[in-house]
PDB file of N, CA and C in Angstrom:
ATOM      1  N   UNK A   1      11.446  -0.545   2.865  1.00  0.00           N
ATOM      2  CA  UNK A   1      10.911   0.435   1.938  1.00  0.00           C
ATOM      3  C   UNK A   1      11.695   0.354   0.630  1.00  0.00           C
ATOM      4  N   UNK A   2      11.072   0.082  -0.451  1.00  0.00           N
ATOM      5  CA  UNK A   2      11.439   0.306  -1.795  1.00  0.00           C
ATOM      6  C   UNK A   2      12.360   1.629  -1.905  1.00  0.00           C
ATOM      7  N   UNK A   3      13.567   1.265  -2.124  1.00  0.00           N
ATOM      8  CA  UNK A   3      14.407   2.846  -2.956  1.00  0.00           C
ATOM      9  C   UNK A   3      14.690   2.639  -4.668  1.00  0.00           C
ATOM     10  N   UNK A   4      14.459   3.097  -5.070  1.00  0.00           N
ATOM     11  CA  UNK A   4      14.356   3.670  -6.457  1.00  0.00           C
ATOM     12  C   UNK A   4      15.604   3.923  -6.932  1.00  0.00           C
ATOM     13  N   UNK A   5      16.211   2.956  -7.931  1.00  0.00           N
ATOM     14  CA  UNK A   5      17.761   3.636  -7.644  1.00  0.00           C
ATOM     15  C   UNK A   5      18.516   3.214  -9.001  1.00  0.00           C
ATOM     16  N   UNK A   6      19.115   3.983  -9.915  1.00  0.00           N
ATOM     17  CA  UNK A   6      19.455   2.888 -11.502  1.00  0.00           C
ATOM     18  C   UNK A   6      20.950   2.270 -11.117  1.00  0.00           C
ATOM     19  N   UNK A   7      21.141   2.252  -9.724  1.00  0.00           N
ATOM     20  CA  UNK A   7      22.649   1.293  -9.017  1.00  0.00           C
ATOM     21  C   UNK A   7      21.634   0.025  -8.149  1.00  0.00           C
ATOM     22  N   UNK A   8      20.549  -0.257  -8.533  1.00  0.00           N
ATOM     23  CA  UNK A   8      20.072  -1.382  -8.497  1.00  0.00           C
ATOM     24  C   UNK A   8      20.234  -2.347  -9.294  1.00  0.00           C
ATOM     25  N   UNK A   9      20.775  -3.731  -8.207  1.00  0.00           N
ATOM     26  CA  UNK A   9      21.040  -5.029  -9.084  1.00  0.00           C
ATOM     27  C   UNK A   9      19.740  -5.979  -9.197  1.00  0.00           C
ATOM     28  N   UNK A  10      19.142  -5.469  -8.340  1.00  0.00           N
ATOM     29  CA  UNK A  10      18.265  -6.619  -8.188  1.00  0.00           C
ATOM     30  C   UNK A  10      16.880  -6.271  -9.069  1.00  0.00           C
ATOM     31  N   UNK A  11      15.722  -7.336  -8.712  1.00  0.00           N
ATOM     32  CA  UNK A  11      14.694  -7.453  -9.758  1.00  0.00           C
ATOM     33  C   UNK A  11      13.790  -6.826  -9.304  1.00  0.00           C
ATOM     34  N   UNK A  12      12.713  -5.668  -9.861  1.00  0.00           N
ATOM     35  CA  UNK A  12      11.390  -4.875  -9.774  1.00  0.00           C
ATOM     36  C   UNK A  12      10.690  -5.200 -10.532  1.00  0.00           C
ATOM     37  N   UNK A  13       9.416  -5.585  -9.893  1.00  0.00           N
ATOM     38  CA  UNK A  13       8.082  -6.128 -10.237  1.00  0.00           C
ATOM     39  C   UNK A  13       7.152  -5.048 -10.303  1.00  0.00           C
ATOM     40  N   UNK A  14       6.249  -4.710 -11.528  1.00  0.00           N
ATOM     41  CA  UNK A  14       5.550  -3.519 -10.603  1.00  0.00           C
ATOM     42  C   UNK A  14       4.316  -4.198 -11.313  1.00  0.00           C
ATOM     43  N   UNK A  15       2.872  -4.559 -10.464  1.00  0.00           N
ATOM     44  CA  UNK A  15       1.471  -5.155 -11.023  1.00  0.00           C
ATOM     45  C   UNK A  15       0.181  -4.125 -11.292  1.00  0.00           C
ATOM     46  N   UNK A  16      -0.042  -4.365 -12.148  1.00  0.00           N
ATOM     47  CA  UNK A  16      -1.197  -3.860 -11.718  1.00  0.00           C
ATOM     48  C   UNK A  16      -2.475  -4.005 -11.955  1.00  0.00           C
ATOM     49  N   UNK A  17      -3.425  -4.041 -11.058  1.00  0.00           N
ATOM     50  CA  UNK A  17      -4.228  -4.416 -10.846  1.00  0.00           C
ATOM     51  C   UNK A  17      -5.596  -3.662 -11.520  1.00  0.00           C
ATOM     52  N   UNK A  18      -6.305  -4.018 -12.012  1.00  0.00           N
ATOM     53  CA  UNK A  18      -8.136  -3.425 -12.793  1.00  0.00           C
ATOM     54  C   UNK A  18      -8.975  -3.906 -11.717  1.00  0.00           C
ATOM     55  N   UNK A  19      -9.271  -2.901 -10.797  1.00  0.00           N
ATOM     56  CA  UNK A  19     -10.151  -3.600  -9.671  1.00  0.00           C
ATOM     57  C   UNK A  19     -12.166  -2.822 -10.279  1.00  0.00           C
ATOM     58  N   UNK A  20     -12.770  -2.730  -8.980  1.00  0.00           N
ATOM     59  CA  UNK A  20     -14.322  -1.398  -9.625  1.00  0.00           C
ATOM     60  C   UNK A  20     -13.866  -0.704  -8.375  1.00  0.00           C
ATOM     61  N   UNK A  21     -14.620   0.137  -7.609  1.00  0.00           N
ATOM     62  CA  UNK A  21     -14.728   0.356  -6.719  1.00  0.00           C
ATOM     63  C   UNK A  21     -14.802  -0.498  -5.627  1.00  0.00           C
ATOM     64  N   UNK A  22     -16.133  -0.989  -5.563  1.00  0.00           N
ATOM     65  CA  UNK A  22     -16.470  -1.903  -4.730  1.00  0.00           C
ATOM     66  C   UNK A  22     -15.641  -3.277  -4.171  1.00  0.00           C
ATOM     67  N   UNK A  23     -14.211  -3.419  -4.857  1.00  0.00           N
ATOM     68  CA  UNK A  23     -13.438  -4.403  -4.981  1.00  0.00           C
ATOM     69  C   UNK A  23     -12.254  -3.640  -4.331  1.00  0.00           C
ATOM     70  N   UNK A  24     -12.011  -2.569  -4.772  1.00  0.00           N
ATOM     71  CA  UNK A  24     -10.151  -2.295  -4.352  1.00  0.00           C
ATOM     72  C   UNK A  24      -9.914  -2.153  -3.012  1.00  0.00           C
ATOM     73  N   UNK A  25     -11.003  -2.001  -1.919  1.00  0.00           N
ATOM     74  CA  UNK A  25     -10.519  -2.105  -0.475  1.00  0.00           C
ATOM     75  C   UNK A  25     -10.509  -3.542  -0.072  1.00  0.00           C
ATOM     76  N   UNK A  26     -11.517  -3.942  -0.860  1.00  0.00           N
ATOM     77  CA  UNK A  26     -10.844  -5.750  -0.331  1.00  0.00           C
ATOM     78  C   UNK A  26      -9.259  -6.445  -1.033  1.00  0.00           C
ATOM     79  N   UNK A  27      -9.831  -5.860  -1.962  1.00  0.00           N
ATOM     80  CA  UNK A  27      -8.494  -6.246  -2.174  1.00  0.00           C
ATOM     81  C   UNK A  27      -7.345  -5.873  -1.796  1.00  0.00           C
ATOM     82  N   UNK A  28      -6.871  -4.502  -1.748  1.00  0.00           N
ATOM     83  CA  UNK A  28      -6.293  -3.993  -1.287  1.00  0.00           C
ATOM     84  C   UNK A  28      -5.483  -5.315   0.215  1.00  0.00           C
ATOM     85  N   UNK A  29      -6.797  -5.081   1.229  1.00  0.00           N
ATOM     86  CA  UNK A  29      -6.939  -5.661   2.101  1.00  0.00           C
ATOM     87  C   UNK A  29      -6.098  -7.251   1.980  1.00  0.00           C
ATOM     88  N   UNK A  30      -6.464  -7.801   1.021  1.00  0.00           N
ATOM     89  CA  UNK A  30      -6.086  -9.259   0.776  1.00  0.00           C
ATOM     90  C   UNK A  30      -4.301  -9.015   0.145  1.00  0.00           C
ATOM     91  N   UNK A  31      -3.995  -7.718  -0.633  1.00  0.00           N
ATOM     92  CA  UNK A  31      -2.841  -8.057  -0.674  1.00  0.00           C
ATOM     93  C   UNK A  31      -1.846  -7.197   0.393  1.00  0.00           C
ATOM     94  N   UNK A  32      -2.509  -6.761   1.584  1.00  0.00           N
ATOM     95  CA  UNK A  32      -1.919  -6.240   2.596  1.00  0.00           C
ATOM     96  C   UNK A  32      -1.408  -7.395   3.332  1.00  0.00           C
ATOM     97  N   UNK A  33      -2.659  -8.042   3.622  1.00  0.00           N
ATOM     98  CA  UNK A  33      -2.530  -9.406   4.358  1.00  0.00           C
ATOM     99  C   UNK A  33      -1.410 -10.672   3.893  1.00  0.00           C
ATOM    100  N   UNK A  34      -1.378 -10.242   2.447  1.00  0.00           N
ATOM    101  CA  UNK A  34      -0.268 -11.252   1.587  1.00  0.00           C
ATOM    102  C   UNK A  34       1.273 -10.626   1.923  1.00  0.00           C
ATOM    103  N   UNK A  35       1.161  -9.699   2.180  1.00  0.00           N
ATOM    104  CA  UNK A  35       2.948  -9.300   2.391  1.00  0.00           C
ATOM    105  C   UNK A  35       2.787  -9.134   3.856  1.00  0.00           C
ATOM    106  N   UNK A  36       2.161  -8.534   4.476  1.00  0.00           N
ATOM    107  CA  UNK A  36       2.631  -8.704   6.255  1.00  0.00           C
ATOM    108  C   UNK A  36       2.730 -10.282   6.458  1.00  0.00           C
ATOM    109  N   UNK A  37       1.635 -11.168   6.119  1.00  0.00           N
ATOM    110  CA  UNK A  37       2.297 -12.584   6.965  1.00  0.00           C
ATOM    111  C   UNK A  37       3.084 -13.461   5.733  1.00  0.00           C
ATOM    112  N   UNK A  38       3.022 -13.370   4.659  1.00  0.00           N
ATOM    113  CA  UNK A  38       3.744 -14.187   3.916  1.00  0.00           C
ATOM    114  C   UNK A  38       4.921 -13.674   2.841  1.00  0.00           C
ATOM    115  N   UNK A  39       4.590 -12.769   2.183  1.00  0.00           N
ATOM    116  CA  UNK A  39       5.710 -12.097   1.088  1.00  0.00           C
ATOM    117  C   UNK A  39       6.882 -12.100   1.483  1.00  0.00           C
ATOM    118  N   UNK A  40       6.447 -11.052   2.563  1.00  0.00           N
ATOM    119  CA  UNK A  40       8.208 -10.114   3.109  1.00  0.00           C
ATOM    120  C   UNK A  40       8.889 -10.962   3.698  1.00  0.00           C
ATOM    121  N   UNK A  41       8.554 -12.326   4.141  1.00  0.00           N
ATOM    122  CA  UNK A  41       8.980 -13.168   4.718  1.00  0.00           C
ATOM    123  C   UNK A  41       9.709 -14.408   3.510  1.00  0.00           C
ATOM    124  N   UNK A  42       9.710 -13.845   2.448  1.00  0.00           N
ATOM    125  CA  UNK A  42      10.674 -14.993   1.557  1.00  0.00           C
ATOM    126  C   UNK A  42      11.650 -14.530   1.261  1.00  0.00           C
ATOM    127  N   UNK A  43      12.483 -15.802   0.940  1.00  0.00           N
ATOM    128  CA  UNK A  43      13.711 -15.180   0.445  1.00  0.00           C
ATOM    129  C   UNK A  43      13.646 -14.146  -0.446  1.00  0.00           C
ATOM    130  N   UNK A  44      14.919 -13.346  -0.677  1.00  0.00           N
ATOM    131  CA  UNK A  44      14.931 -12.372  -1.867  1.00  0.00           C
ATOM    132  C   UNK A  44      13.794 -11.319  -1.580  1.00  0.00           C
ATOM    133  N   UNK A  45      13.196 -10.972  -1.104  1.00  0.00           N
ATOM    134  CA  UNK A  45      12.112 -10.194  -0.474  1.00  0.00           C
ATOM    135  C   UNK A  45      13.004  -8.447  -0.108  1.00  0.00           C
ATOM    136  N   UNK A  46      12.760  -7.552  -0.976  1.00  0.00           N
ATOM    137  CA  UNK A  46      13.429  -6.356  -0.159  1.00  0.00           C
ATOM    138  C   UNK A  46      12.250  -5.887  -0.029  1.00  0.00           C
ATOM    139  N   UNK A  47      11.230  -5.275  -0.456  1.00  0.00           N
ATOM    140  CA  UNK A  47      10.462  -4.000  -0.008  1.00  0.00           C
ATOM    141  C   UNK A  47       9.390  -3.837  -1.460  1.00  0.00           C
ATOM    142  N   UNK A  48       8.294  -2.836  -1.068  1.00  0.00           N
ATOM    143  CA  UNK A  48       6.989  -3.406  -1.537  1.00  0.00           C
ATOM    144  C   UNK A  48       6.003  -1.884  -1.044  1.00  0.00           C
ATOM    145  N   UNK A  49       5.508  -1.158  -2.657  1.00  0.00           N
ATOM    146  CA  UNK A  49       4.968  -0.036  -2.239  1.00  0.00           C
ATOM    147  C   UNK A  49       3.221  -0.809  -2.503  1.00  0.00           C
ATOM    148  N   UNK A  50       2.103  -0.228  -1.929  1.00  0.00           N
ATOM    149  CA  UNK A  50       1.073  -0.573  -3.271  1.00  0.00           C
ATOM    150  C   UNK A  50       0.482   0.319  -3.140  1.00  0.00           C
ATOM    151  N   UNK A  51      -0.049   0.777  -3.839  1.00  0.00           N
ATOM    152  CA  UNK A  51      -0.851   2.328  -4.379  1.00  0.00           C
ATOM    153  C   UNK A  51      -2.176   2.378  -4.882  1.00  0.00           C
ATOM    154  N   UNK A  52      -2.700   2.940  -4.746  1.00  0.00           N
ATOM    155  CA  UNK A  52      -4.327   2.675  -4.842  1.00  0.00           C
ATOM    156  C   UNK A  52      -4.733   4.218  -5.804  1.00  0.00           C
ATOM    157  N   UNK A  53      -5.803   4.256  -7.168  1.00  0.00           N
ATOM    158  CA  UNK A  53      -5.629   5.666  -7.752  1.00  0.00           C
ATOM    159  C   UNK A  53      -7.294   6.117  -7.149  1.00  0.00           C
ATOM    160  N   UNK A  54      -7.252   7.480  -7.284  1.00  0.00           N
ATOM    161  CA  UNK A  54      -8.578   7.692  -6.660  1.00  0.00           C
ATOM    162  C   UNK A  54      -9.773   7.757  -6.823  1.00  0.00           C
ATOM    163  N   UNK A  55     -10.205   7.275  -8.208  1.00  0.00           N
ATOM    164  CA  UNK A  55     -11.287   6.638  -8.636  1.00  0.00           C
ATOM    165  C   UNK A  55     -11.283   5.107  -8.439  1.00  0.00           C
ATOM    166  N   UNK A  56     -10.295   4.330  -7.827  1.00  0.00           N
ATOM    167  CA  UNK A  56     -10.824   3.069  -6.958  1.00  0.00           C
ATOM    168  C   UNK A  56     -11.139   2.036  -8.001  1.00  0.00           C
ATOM    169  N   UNK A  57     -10.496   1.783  -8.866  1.00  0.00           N
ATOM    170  CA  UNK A  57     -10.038   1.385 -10.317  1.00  0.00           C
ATOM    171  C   UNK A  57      -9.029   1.096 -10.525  1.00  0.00           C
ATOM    172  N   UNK A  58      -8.059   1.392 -10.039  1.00  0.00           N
ATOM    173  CA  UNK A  58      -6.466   0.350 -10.352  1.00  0.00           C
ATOM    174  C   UNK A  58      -5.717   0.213  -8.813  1.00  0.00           C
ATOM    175  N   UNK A  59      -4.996  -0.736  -8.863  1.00  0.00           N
ATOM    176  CA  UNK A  59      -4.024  -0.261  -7.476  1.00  0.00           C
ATOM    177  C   UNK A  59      -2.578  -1.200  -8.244  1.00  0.00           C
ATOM    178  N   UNK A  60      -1.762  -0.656  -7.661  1.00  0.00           N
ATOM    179  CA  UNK A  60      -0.788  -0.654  -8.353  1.00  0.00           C
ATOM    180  C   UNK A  60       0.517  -1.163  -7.554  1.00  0.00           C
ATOM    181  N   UNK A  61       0.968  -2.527  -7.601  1.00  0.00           N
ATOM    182  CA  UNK A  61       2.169  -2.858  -6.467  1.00  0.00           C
ATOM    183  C   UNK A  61       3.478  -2.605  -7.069  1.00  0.00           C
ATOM    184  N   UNK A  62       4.321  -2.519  -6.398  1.00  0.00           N
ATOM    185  CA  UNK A  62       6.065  -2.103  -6.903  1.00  0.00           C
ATOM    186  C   UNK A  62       6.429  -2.935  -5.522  1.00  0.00           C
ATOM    187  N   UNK A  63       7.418  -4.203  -6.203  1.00  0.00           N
ATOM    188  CA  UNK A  63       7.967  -4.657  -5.501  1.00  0.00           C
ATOM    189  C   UNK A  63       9.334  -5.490  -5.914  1.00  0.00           C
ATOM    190  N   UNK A  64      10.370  -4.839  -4.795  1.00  0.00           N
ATOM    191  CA  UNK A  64      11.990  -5.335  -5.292  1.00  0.00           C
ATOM    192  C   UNK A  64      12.146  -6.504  -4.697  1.00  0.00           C
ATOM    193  N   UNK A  65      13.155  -7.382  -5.441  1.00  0.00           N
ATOM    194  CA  UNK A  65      13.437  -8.394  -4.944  1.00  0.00           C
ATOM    195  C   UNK A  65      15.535  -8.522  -5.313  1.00  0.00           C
ATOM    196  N   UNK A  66      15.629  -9.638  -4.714  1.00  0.00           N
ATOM    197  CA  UNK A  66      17.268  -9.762  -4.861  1.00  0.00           C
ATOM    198  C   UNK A  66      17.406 -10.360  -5.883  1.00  0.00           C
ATOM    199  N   UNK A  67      16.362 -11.237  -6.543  1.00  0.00           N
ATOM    200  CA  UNK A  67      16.708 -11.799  -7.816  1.00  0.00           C
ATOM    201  C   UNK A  67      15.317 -12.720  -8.427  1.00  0.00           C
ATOM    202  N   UNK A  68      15.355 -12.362  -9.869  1.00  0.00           N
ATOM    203  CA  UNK A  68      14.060 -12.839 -10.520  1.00  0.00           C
ATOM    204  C   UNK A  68      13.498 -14.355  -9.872  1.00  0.00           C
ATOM    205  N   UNK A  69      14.588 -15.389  -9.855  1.00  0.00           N
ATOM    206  CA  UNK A  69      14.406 -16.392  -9.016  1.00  0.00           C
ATOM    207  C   UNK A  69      13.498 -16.880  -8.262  1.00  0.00           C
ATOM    208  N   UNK A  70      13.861 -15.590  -7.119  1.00  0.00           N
ATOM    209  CA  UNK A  70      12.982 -15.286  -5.629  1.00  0.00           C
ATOM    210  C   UNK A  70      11.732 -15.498  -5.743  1.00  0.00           C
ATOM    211  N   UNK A  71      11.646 -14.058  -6.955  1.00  0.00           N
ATOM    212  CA  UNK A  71       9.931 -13.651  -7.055  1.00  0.00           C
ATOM    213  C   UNK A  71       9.403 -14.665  -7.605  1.00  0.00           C
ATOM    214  N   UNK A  72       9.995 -15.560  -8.322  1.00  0.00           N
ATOM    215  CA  UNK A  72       9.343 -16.664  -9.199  1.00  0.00           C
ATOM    216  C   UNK A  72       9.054 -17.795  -8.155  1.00  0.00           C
ATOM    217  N   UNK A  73       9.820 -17.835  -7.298  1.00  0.00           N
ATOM    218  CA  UNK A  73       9.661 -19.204  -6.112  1.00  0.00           C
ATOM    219  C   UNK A  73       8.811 -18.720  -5.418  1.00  0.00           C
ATOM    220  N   UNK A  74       8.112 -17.522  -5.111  1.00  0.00           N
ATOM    221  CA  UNK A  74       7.206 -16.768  -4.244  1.00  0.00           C
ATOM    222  C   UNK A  74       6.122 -17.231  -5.066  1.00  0.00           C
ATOM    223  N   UNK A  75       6.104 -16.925  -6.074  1.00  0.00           N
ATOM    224  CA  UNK A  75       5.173 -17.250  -7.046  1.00  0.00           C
ATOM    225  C   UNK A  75       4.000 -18.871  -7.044  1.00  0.00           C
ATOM    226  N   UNK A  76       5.386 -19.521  -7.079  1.00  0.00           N
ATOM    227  CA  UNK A  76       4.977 -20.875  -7.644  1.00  0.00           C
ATOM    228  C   UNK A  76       4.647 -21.712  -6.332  1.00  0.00           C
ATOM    229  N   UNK A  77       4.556 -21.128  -4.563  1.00  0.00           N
ATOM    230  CA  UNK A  77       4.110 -21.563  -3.425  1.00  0.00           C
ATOM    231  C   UNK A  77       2.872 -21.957  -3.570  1.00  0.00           C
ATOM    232  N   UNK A  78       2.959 -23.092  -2.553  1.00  0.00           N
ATOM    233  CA  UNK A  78       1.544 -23.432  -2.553  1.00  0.00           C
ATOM    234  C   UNK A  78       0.394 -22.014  -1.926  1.00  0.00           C
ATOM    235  N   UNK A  79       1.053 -21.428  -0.869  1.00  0.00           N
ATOM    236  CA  UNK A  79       0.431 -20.800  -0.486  1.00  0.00           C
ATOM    237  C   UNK A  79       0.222 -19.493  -1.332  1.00  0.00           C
ATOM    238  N   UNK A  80       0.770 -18.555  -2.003  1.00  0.00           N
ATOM    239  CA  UNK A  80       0.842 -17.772  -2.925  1.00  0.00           C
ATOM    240  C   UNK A  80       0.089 -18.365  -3.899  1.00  0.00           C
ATOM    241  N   UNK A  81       0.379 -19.116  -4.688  1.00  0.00           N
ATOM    242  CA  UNK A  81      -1.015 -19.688  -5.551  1.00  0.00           C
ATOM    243  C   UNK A  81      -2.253 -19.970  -5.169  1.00  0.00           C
ATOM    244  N   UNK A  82      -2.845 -20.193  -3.915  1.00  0.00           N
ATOM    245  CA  UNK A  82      -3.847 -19.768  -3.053  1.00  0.00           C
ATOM    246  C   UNK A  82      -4.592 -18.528  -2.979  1.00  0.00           C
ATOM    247  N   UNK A  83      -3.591 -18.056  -2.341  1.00  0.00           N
ATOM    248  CA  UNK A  83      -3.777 -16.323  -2.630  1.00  0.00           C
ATOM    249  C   UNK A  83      -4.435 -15.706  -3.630  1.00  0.00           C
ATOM    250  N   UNK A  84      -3.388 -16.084  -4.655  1.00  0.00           N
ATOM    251  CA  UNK A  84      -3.642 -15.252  -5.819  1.00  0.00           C
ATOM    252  C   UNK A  84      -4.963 -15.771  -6.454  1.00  0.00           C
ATOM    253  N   UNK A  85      -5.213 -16.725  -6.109  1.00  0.00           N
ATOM    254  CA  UNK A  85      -6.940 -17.128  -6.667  1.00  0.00           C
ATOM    255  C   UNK A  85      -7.673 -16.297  -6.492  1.00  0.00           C
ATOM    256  N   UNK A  86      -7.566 -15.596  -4.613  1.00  0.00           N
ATOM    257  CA  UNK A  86      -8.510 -14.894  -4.137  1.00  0.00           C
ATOM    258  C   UNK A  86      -8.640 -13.239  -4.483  1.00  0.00           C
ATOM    259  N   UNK A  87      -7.088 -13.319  -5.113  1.00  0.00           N
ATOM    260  CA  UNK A  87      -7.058 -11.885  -5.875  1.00  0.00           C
ATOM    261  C   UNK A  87      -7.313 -11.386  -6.810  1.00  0.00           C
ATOM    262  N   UNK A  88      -7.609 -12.974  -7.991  1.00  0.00           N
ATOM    263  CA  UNK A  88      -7.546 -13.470  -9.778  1.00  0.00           C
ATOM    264  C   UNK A  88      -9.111 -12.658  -9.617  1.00  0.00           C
ATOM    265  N   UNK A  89      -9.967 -13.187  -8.090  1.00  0.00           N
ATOM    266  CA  UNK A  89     -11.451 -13.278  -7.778  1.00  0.00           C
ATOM    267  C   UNK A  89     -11.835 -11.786  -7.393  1.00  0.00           C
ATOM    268  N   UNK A  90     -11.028 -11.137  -7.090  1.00  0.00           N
ATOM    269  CA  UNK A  90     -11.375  -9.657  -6.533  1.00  0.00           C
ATOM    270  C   UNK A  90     -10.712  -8.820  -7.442  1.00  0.00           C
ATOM    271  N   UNK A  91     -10.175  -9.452  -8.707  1.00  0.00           N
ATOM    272  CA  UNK A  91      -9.584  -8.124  -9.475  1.00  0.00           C
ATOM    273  C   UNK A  91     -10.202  -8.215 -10.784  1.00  0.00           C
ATOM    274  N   UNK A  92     -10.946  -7.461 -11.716  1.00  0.00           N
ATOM    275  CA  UNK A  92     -10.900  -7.853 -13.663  1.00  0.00           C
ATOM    276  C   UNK A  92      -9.758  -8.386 -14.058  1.00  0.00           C
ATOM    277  N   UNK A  93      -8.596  -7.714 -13.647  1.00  0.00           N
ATOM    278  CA  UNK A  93      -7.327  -8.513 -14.349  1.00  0.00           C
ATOM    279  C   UNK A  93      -5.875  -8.135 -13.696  1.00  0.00           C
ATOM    280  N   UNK A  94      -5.258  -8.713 -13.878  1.00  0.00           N
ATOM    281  CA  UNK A  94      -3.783  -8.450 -12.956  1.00  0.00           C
ATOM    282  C   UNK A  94      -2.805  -9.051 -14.056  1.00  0.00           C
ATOM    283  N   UNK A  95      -1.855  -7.707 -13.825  1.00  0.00           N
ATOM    284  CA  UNK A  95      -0.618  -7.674 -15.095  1.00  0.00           C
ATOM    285  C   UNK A  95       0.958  -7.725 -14.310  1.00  0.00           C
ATOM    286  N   UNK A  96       1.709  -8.894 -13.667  1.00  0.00           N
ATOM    287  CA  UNK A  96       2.819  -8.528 -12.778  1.00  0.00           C
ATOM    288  C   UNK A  96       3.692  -8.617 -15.040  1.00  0.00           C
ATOM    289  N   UNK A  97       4.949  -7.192 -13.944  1.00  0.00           N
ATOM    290  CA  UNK A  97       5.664  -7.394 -15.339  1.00  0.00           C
ATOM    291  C   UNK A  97       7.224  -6.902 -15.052  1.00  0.00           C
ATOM    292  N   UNK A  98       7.932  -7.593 -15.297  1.00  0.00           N
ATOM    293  CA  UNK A  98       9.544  -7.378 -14.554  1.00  0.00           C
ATOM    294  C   UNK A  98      10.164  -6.225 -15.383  1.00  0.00           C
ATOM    295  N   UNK A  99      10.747  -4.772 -14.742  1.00  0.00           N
ATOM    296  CA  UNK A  99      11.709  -4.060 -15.172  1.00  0.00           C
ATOM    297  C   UNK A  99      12.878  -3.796 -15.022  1.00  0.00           C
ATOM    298  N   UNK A 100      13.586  -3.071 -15.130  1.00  0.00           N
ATOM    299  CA  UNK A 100      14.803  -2.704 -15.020  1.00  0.00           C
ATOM    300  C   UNK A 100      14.712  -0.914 -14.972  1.00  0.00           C
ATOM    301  N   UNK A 101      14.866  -0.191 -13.680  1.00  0.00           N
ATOM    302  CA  UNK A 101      15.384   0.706 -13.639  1.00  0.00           C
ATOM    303  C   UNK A 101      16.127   1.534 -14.428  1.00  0.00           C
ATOM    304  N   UNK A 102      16.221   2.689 -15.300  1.00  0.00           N
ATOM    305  CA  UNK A 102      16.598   3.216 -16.447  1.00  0.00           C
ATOM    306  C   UNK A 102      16.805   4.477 -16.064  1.00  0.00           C
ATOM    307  N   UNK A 103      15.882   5.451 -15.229  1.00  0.00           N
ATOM    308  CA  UNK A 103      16.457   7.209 -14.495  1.00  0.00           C
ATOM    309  C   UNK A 103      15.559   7.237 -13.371  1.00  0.00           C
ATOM    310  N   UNK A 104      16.219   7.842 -12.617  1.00  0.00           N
ATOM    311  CA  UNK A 104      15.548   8.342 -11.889  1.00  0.00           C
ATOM    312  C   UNK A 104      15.893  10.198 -11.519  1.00  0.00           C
ATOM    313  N   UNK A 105      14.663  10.405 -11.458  1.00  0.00           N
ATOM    314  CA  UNK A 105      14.958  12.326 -11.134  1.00  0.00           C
ATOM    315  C   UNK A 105      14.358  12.916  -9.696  1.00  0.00           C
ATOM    316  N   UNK A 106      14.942  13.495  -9.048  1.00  0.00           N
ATOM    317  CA  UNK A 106      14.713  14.099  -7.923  1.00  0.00           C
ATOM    318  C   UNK A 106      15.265  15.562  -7.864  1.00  0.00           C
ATOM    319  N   UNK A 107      14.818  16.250  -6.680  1.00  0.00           N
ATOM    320  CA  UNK A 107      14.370  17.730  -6.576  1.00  0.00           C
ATOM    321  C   UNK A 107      16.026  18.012  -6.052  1.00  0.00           C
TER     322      UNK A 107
END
């Protein structure tokens, strides 16, 4: 599970996705299927929220890694570049974009 934390060293990805309706449960679906058998399983891999809004129009991934590296070698797989065809195909557009943690506020 993703923790949220500005004593994080490592790298956060957060994407997001322009799906219609008719698209965000497959997709959804396709990038469920991408982190249970392949993601979480690479190096540098910590944890991975994805969020869906309720007009069924964006979904939104947050995912940490141990180092930009990682996510980039995840990236550039044969199999991940596969993937992501089938996601390029089920989404209008997809924006991954690297941050850095800056506050966080809690109750």
């Amino acid at each position: 599970m993703p923790e949220i934390s500005t004593d994080f060293q490592g790298q956060t990805v957060i994407t997001t996705f322009e799906v219609s309706p008719g698209t965000a449960h497959d997709l959804m679906d396709a990038l469920q299927d991408a982190y249970r058998d392949f993601i979480r399983h690479q190096p540098g891999f910590l944890g991975a929220g994805l969020h869906m809004n309720d007009a069924q129009t964006r979904i939104c991934n947050y995912s940490q890694w141990v180092r930009r590296e990682d996510y980039q070698a995840m990236l550039r797989s044969a199999e991940m570049r596969e993937r992501n065809r089938r996601i390029a195909a089920l989404s209008r557009s997809f924006e991954p974009v690297m941050y850095e943690v800056q506050a966080v506020f809690n109750l």
